[in-house]
Protein backbone atom coordinates (compact mmCIF):
# COMPACT_ATOMS: atom_id res chain seq x y z
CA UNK A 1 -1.89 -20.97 20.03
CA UNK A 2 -4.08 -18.57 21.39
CA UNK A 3 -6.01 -19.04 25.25
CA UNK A 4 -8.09 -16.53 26.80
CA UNK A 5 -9.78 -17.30 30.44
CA UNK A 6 -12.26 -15.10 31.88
CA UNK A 7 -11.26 -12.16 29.98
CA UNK A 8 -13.29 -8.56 30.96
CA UNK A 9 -13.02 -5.53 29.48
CA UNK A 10 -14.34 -2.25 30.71
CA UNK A 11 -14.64 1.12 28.92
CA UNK A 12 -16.52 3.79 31.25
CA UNK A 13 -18.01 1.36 33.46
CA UNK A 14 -19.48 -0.54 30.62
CA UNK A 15 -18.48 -3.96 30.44
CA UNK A 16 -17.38 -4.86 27.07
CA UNK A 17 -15.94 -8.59 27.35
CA UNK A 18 -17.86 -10.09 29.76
CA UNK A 19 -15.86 -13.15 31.25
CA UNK A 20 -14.39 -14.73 28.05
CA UNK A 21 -12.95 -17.85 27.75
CA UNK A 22 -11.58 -19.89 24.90
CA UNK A 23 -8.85 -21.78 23.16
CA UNK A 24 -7.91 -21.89 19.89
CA UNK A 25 -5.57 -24.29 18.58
CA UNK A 26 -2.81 -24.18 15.91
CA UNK A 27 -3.94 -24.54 12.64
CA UNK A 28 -7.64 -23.57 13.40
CA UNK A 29 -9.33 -21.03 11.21
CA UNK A 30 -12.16 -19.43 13.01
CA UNK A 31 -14.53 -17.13 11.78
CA UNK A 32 -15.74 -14.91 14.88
CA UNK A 33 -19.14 -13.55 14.44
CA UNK A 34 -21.55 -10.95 16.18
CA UNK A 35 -23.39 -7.85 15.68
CA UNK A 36 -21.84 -4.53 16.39
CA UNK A 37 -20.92 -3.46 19.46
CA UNK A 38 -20.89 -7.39 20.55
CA UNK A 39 -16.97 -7.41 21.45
CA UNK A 40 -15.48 -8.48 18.55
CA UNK A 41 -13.14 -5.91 17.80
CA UNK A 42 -12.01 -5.31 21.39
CA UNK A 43 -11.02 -9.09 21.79
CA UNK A 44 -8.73 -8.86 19.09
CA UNK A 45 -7.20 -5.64 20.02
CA UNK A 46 -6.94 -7.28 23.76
CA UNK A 47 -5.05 -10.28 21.64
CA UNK A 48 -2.54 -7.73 20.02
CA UNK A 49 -1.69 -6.18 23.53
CA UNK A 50 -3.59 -2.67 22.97
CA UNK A 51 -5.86 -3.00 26.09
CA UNK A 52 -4.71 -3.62 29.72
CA UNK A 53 -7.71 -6.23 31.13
CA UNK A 54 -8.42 -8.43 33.68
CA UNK A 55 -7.64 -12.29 33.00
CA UNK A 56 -5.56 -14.19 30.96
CA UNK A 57 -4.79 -13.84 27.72
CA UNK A 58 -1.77 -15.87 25.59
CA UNK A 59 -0.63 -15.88 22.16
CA UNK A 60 1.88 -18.97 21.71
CA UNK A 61 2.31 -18.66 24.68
CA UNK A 62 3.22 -14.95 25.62
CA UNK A 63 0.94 -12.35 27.30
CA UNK A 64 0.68 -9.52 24.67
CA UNK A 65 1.40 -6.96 27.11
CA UNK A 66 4.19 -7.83 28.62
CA UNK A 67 5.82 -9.37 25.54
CA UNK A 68 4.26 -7.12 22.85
CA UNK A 69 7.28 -6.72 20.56
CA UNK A 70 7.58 -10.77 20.43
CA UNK A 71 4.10 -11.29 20.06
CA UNK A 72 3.60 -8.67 17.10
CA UNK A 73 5.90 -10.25 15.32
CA UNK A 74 4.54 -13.54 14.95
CA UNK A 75 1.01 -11.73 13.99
CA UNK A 76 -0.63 -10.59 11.05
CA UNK A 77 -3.18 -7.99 11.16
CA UNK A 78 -5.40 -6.03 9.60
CA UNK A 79 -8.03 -3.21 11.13
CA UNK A 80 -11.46 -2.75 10.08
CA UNK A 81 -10.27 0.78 10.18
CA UNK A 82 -7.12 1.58 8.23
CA UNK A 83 -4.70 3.75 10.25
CA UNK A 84 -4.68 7.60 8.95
CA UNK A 85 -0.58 7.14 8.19
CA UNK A 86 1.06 9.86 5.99
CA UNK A 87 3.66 7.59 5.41
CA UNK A 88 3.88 7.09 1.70
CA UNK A 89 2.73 3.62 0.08
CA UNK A 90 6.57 2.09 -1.00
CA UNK A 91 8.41 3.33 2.01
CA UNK A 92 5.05 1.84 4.27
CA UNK A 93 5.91 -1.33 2.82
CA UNK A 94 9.61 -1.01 2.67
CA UNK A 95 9.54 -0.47 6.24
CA UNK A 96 6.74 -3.30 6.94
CA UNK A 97 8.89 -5.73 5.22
CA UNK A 98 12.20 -5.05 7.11
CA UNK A 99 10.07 -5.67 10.54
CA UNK A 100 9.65 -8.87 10.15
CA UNK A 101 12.84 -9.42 7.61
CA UNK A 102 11.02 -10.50 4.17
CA UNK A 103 11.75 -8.97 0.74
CA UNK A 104 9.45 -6.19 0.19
CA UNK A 105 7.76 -7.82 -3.30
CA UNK A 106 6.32 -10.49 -1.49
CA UNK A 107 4.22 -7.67 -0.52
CA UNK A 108 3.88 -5.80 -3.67
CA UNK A 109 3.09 -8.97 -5.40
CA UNK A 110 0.20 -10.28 -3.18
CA UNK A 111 -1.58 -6.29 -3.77
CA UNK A 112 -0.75 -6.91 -7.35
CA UNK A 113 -2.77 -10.33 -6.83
CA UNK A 114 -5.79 -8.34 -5.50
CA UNK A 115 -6.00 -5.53 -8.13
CA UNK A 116 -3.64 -2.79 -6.44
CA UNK A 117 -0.66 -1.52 -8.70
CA UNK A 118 1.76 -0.55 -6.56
CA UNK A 119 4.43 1.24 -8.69
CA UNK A 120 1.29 3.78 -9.42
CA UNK A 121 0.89 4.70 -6.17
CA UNK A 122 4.36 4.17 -4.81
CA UNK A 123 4.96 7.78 -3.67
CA UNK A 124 1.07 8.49 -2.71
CA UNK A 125 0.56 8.62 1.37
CA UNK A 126 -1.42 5.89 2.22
CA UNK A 127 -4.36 8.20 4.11
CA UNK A 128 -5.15 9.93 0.56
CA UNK A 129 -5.75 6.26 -0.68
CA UNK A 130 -9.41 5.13 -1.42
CA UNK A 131 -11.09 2.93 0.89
CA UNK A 132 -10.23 -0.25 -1.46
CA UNK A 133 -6.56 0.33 -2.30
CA UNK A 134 -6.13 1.11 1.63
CA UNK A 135 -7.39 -2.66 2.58
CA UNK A 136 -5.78 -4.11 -0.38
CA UNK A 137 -2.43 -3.00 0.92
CA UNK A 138 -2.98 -3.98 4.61
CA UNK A 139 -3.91 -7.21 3.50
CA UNK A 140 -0.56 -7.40 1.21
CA UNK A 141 1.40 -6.55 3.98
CA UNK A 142 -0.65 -8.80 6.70
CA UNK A 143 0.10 -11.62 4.41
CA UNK A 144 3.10 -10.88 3.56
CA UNK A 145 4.66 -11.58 6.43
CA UNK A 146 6.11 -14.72 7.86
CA UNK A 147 3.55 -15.29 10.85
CA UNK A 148 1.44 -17.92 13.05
CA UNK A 149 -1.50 -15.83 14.17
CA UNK A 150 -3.42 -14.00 11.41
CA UNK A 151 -5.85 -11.94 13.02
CA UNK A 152 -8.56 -9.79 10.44
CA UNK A 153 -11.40 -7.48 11.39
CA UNK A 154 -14.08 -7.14 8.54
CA UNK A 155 -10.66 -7.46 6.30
CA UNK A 156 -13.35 -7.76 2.61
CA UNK A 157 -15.11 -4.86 3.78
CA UNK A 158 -14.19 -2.54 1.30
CA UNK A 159 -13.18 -4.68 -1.22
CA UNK A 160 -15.10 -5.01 -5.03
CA UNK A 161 -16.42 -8.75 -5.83
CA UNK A 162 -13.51 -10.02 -7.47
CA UNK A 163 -10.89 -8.76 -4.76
CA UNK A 164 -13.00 -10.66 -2.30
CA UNK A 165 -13.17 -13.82 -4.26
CA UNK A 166 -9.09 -13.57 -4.79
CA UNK A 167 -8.43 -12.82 -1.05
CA UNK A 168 -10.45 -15.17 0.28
CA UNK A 169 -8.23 -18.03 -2.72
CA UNK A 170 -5.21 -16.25 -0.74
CA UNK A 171 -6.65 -17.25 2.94
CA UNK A 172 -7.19 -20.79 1.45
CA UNK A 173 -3.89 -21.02 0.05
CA UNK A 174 -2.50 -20.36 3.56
CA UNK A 175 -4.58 -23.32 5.45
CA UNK A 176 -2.05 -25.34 7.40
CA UNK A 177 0.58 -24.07 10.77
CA UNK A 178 -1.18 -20.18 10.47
CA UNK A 179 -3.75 -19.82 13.13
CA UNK A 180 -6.80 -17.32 11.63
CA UNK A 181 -9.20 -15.78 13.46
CA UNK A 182 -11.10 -13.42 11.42
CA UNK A 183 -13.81 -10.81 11.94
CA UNK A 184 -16.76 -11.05 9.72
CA UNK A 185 -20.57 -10.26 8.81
CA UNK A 186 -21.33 -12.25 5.95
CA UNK A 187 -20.26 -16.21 7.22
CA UNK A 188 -21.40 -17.77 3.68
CA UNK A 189 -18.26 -16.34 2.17
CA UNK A 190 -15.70 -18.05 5.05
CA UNK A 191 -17.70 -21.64 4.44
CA UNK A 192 -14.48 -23.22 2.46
CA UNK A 193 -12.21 -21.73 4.61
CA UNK A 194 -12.91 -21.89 8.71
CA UNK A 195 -13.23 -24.81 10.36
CA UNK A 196 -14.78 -23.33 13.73
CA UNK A 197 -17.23 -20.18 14.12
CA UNK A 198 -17.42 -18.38 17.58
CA UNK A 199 -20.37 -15.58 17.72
CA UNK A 200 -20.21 -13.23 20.34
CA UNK A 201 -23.38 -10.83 21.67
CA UNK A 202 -22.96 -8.06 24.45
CA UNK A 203 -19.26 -9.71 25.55
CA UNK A 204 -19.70 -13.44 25.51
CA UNK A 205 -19.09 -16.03 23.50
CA UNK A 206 -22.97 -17.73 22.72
CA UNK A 207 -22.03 -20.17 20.36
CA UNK A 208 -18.66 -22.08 19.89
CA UNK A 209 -19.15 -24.85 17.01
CA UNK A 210 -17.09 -26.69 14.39
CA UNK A 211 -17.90 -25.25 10.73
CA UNK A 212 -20.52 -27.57 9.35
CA UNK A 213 -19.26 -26.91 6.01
CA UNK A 214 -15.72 -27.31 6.45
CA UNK A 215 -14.32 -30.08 4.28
């Protein structure tokens, strides 16, 4: 589902991926690992087609730059940043849910799920959200959608203990065809989820092993 070979990255002169390769198959769940600053974030934005790079990089198949439109569309994502959009919260998700062609309350149930009434902040933009209510959304929307990649950076961040406890039941509930990879610091909370963990440390890939707690 997704293959990268000896993909570099270079921002100013400073190499940021460092001759990655790997291969992730349909249906893994990896949990990709690192300290700041150790690539993690610009692999997956190389994976959504953001960055032009040198090497190869596929998503079923498709190079995400030359086929970004196709290969968005069979990806969920969310940022560790949340986008400053004006747009207001119901017409965000009105018009998420008519890119990919699903009814908009799959959304607005799934950020019901994780503590976020929608209907309260329906007209609100979504910059003058807090920190929480911004994630919970993007993760509504993310998994929302009818996709095979779901790609998250630091997705629990800003979430309160018992949003991360029902997002992560969500994640679990979605084990099967959906390819994860998923940015994160704290690994213990992945455990019954992943089945593979790749770290990464100043744009390589150092350790590539199956989850020894997966089930």
């Amino acid at each position: 589902m997704i293959l990268i070979e000896n993909l570099v990255k270079t921002f100013r002169r400073a190499r940021v991926l460092d001759g990655i390769g790997l291969s992730v198959a349909s249906g893994e769940r990896v949990a990709l690992i690192g300290s700041n600053g150790a690539g993690k974030t610009t692999l997956i934005r190389c994976l959504l087609g953001e960055y032009a790079c040198n090497g190869v990089v596929r998503v079923d198949g498709l190079d995400p730059r030359k086929h970004r439109s196709e290969v968005l569309g069979k990806i969920g994502f969310v940022p560790q940043l949340p986008p400053p959009l004006k747009m207001p919260v119901g017409q965000l998700i009105d018009f998420s849910a008519s890119l990919c062609g699903v009814d908009p309350a799959r959304m607005v149930g799934i950020a019901g799920e994780l503590g976020l009434d929608v209907p309260s902040v329906h007209s609100r933009q979504f910059l003058r959200l807090s920190g929480g209510m911004k994630q919970k959304l993007l993760i509504a929307i993310a998994l929302g959608r009818d996709i095979r990649v779901l790609l998250m950076d630091e997705p629990a961040a800003n979430l309160d203990p018992e949003a991360r406890k029902i997002f992560f039941d969500l994640l679990a509930q979605r084990q099967g065809n959906i390819t994860m990879l998923i940015s994160c610091h704290r690994l213990s909370e992945m455990s019954a989820i992943i089945t593979r963990v790749i770290e990464m440390d100043v744009g390589r890939v150092t350790i590539d092993r199956p989850n020894s707690e997966d089930a």
